[in-house]
N, C-alpha and C. Protein backbone atom coordinates (compact mmCIF):
# COMPACT_ATOMS: atom_id res chain seq x y z
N UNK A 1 30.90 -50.30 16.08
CA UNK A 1 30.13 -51.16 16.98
C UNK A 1 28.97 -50.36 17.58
N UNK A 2 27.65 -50.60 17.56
CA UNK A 2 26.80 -50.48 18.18
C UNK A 2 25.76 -51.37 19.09
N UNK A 3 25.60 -50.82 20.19
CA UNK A 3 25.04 -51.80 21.24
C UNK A 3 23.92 -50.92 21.46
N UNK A 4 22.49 -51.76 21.55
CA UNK A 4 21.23 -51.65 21.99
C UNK A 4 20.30 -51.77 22.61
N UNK A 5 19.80 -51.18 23.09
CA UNK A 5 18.83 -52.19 24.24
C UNK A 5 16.84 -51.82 24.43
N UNK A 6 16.34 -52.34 24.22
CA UNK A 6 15.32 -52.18 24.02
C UNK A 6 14.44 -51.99 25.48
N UNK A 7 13.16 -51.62 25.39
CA UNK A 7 12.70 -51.09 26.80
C UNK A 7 11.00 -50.45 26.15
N UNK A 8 9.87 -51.41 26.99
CA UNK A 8 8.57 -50.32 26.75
C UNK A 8 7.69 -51.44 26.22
N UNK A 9 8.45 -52.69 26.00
CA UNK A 9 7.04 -53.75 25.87
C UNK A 9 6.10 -53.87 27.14
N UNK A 10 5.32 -54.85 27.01
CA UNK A 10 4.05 -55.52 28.39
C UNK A 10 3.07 -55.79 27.82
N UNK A 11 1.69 -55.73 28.55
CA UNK A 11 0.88 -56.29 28.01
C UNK A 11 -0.22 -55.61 27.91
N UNK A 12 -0.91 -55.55 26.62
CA UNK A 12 -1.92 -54.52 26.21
C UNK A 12 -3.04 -54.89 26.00
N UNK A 13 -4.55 -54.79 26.17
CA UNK A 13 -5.58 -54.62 25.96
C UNK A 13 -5.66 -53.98 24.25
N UNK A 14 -6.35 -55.10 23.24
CA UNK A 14 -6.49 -54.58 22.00
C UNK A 14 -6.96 -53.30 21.60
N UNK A 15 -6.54 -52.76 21.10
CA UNK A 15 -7.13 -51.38 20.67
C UNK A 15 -6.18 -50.06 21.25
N UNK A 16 -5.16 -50.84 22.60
CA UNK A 16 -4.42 -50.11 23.12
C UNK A 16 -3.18 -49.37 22.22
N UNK A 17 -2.13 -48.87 23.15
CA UNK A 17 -0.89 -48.56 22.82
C UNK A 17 0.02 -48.69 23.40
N UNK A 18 1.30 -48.69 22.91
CA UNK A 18 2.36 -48.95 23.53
C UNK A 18 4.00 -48.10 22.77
N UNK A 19 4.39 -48.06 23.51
CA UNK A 19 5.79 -47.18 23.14
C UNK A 19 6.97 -47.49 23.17
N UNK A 20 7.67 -48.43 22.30
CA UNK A 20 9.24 -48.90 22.27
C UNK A 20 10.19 -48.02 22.16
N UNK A 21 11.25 -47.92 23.28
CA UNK A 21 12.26 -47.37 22.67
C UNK A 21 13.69 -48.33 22.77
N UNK A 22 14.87 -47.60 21.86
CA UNK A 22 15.23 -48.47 21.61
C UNK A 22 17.12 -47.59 22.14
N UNK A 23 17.74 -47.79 23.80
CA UNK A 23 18.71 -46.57 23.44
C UNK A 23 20.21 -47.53 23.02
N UNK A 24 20.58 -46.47 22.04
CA UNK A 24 22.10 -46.95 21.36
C UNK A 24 22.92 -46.37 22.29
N UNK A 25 24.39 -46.93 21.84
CA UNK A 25 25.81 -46.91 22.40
C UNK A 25 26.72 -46.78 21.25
N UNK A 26 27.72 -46.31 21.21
CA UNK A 26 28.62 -46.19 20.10
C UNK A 26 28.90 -45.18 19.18
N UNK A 27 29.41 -45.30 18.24
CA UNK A 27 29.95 -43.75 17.57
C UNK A 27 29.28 -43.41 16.21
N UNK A 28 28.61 -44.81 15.68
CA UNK A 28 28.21 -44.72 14.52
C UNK A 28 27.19 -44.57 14.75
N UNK A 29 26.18 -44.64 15.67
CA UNK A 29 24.60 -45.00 15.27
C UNK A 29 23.96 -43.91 14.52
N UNK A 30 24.24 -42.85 14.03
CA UNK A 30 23.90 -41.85 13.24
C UNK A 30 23.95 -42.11 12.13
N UNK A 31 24.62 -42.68 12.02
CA UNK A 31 24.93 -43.04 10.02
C UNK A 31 24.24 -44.51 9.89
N UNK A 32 23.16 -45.50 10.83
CA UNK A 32 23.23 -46.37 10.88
C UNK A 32 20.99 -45.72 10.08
N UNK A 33 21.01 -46.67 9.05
CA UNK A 33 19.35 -46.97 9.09
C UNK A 33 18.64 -47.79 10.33
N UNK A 34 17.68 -47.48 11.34
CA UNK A 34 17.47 -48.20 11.79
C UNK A 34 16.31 -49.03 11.69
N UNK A 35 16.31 -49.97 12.37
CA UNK A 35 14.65 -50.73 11.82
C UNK A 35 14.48 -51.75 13.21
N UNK A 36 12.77 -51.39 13.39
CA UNK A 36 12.18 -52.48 14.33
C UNK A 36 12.11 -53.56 13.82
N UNK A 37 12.08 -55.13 14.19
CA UNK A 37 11.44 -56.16 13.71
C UNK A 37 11.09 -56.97 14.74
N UNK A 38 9.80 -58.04 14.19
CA UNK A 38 9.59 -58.62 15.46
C UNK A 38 9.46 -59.82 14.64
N UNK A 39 8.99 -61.07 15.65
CA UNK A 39 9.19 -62.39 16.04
C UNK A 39 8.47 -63.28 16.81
N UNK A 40 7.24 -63.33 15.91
CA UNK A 40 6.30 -64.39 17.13
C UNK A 40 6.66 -65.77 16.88
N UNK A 41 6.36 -66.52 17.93
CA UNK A 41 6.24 -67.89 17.93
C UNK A 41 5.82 -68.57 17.09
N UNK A 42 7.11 -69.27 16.02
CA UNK A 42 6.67 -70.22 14.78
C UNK A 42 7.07 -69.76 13.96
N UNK A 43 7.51 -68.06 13.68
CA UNK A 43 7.11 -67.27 12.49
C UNK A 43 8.65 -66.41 12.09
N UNK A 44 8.78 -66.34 11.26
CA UNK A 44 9.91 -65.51 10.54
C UNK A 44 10.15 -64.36 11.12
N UNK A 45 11.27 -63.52 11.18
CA UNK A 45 11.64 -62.19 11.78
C UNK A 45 11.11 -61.15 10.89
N UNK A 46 10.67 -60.54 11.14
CA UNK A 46 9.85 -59.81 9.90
C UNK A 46 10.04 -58.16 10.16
N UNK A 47 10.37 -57.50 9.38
CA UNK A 47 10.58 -55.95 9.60
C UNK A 47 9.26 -55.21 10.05
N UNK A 48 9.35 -54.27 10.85
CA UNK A 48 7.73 -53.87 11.19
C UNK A 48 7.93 -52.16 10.59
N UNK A 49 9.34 -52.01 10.60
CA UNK A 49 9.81 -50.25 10.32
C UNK A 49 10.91 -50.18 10.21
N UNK A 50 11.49 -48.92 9.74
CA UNK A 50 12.69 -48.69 9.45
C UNK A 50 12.63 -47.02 9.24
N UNK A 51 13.84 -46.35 9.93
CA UNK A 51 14.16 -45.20 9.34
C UNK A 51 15.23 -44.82 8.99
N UNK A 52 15.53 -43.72 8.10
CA UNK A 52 17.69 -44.34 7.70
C UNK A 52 17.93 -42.72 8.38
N UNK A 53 19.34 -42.79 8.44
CA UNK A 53 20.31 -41.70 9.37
C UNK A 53 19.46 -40.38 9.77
N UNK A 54 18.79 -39.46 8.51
CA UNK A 54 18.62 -38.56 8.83
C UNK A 54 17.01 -38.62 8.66
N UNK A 55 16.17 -39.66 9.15
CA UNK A 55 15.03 -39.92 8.81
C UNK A 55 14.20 -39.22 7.98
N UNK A 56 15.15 -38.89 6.75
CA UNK A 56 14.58 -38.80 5.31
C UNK A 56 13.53 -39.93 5.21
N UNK A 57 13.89 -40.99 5.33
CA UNK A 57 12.90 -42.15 4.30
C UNK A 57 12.26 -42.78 5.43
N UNK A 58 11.56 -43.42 5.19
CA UNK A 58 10.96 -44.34 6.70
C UNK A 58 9.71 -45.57 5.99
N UNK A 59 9.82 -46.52 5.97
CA UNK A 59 9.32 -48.19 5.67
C UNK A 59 8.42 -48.63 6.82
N UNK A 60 7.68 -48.79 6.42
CA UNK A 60 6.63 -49.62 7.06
C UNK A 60 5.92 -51.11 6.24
N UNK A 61 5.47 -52.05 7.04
CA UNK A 61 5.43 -53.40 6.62
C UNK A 61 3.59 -52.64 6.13
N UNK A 62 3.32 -53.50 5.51
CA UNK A 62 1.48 -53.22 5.06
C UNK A 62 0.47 -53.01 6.50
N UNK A 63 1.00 -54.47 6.91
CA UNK A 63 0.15 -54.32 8.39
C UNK A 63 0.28 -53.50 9.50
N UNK A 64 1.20 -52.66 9.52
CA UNK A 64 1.14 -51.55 10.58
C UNK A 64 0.85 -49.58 10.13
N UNK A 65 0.68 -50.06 8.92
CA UNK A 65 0.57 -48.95 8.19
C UNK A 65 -0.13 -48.12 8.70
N UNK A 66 -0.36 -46.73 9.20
CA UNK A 66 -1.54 -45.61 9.92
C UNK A 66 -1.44 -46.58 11.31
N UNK A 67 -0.82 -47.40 11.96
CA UNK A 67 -0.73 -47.54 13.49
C UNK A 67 0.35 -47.63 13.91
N UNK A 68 1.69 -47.94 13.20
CA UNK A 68 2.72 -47.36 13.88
C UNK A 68 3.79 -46.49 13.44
N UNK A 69 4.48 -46.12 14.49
CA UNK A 69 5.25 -44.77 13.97
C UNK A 69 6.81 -44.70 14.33
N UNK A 70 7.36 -44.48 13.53
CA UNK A 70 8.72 -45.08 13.58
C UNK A 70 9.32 -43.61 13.86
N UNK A 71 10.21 -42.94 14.73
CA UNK A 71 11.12 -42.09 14.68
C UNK A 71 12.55 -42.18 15.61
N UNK A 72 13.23 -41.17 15.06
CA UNK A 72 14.48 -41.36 16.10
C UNK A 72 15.44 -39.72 16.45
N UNK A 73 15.84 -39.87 17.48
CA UNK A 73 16.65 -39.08 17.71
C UNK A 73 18.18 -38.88 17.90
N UNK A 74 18.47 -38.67 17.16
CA UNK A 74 20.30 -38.94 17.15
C UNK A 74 21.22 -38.27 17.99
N UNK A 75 20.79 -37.08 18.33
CA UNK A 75 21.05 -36.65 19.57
C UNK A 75 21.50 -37.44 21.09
N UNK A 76 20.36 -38.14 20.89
CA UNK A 76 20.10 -38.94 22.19
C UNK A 76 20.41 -40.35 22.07
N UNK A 77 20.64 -40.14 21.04
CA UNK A 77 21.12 -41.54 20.58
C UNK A 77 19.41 -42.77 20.70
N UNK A 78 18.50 -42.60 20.48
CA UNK A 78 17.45 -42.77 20.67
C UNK A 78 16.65 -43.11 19.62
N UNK A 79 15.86 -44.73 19.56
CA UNK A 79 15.15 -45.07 18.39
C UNK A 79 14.04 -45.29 19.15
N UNK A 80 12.60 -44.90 18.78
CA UNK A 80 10.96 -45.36 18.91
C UNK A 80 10.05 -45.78 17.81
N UNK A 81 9.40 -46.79 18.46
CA UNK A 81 7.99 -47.24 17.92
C UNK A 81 6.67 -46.88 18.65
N UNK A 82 6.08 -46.15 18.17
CA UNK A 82 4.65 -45.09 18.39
C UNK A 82 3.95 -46.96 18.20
N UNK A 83 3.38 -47.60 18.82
CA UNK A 83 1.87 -48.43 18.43
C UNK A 83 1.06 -47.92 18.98
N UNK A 84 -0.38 -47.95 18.00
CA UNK A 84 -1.61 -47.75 18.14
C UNK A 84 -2.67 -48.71 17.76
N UNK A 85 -3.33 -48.58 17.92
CA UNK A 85 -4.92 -49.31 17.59
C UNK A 85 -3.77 -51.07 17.32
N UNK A 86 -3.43 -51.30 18.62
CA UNK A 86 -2.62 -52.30 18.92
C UNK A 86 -3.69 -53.72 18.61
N UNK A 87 -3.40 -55.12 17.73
CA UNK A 87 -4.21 -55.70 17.56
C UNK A 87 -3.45 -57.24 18.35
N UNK A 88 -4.22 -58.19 18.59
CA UNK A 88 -3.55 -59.49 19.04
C UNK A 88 -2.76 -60.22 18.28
N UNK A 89 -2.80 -59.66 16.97
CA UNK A 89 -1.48 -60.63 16.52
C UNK A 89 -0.52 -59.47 15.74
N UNK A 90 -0.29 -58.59 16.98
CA UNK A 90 0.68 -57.77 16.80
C UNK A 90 1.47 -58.45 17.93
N UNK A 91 1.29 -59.36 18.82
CA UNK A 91 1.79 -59.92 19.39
C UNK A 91 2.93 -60.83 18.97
N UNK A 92 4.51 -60.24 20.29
CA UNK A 92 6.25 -60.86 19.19
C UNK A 92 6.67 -60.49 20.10
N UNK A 93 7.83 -60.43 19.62
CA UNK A 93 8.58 -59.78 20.48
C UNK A 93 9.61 -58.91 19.63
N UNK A 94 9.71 -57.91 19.90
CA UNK A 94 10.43 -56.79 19.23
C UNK A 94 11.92 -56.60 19.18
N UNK A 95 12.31 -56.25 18.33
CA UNK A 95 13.92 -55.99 18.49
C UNK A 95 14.21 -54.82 17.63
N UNK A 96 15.39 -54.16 18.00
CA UNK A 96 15.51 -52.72 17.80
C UNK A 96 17.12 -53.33 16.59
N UNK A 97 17.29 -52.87 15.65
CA UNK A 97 18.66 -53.22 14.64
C UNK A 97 19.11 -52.43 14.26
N UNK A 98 20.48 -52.65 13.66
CA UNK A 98 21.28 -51.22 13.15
C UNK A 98 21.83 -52.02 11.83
N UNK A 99 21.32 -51.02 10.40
CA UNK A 99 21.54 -51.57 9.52
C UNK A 99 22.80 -51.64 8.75
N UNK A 100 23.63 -52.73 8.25
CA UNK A 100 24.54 -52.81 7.66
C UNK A 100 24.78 -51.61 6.41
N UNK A 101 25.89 -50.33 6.97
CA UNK A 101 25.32 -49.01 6.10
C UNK A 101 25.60 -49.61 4.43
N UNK A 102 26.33 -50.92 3.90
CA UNK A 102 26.73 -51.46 2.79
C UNK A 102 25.71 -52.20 2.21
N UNK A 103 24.95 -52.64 3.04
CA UNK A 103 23.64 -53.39 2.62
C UNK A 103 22.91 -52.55 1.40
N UNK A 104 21.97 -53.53 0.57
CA UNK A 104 21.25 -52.97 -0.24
C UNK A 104 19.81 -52.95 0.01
N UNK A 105 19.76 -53.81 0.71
CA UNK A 105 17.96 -54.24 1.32
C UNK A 105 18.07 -53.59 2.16
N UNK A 106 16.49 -53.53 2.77
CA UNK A 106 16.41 -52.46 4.15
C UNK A 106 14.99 -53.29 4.97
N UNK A 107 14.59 -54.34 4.20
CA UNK A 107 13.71 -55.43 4.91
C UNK A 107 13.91 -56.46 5.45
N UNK A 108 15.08 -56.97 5.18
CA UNK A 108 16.01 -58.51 5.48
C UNK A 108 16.64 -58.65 6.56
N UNK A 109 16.04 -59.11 7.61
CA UNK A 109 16.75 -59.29 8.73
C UNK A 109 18.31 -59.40 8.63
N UNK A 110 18.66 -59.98 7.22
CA UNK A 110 20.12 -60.02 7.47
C UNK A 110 21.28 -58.83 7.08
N UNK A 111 20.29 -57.94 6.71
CA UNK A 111 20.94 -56.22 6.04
C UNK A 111 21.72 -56.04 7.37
N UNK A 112 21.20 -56.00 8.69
CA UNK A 112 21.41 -55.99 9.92
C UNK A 112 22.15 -56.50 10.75
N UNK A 113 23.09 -55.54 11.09
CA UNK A 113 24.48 -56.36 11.91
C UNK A 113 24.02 -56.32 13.26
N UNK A 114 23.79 -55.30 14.01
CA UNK A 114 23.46 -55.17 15.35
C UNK A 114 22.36 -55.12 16.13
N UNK A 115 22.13 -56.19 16.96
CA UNK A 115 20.51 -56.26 17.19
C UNK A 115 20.43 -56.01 19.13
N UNK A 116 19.33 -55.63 19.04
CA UNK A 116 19.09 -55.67 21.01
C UNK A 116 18.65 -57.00 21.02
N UNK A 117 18.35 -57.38 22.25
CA UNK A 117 17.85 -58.06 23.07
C UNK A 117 16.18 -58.46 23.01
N UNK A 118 15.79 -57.72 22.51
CA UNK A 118 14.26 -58.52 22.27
C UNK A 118 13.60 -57.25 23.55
N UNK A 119 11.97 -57.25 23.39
CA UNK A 119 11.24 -56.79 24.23
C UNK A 119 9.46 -57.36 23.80
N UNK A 120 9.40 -57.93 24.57
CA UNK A 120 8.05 -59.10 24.50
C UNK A 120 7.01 -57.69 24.60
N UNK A 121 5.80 -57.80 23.72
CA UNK A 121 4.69 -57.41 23.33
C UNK A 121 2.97 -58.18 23.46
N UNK A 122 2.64 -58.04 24.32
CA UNK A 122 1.58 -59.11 23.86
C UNK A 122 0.07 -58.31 24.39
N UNK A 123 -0.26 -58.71 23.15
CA UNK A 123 -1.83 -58.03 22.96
C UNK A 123 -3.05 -59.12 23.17
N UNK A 124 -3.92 -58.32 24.27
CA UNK A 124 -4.88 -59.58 24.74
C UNK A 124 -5.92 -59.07 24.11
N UNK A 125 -6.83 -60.45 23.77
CA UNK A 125 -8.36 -59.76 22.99
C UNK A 125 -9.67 -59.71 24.17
């Protein structure tokens, strides 16, 4: 079981930045891939990043590619999203997941057993 909670959305001026983190609970989250995804109004849950246990590998969607930055610390039990050159329809709301370690996908909202709570993002032009 892992429990999450997200923290570091608000509201940004385009071009800005902003810093998600994301802190875990539990025994596994080390062995867990993790991945941001967000969720605007109308629109599908869509992966924005991902990094797996020992952030060997790390996924990014096309559109955030060179602006955001996915890392984590296992130590601390601790997942972040670096945004930069923040645009208005980066605007969602974010959620921090812990990936099903049996899963084969690593983009599918549904690879993902354990999700936070959401953290609203919104970029003004």
């Amino acid at each position: 079981q892992v429990q999450l909670v997200e923290s570091g959305g608000g509201l940004v001026q385009a071009g800005g930045s902003l810093r998600l983190s994301c802190a875990a609970s539990g025994r596994t989250f080390s062995s867990h891939t993790m991945g941001w995804f967000r969720q605007a109004p109308g629109k599908e849950r869509e992966l924005v990043a991902a990094i797996t246990s020992s952030s060997g590998n790390l996924y990014y969607a096309d559109h955030v590619k060179g602006r955001f930055t996915i890392s984590r610390d296992n130590a601390k039990k601790m997942v972040y999203l670096q945004m930069n050159s923040l645009k208005p329809e980066d605007t969602a709301v974010y959620f921090c997941a812990a990936r099903n370690p049996y899963s084969a996908s690593v983009r599918s909202p549904s690879a993902y057993d354990y999700w936070g709570q959401g953290t609203q993002v919104t970029v003004s032009s």
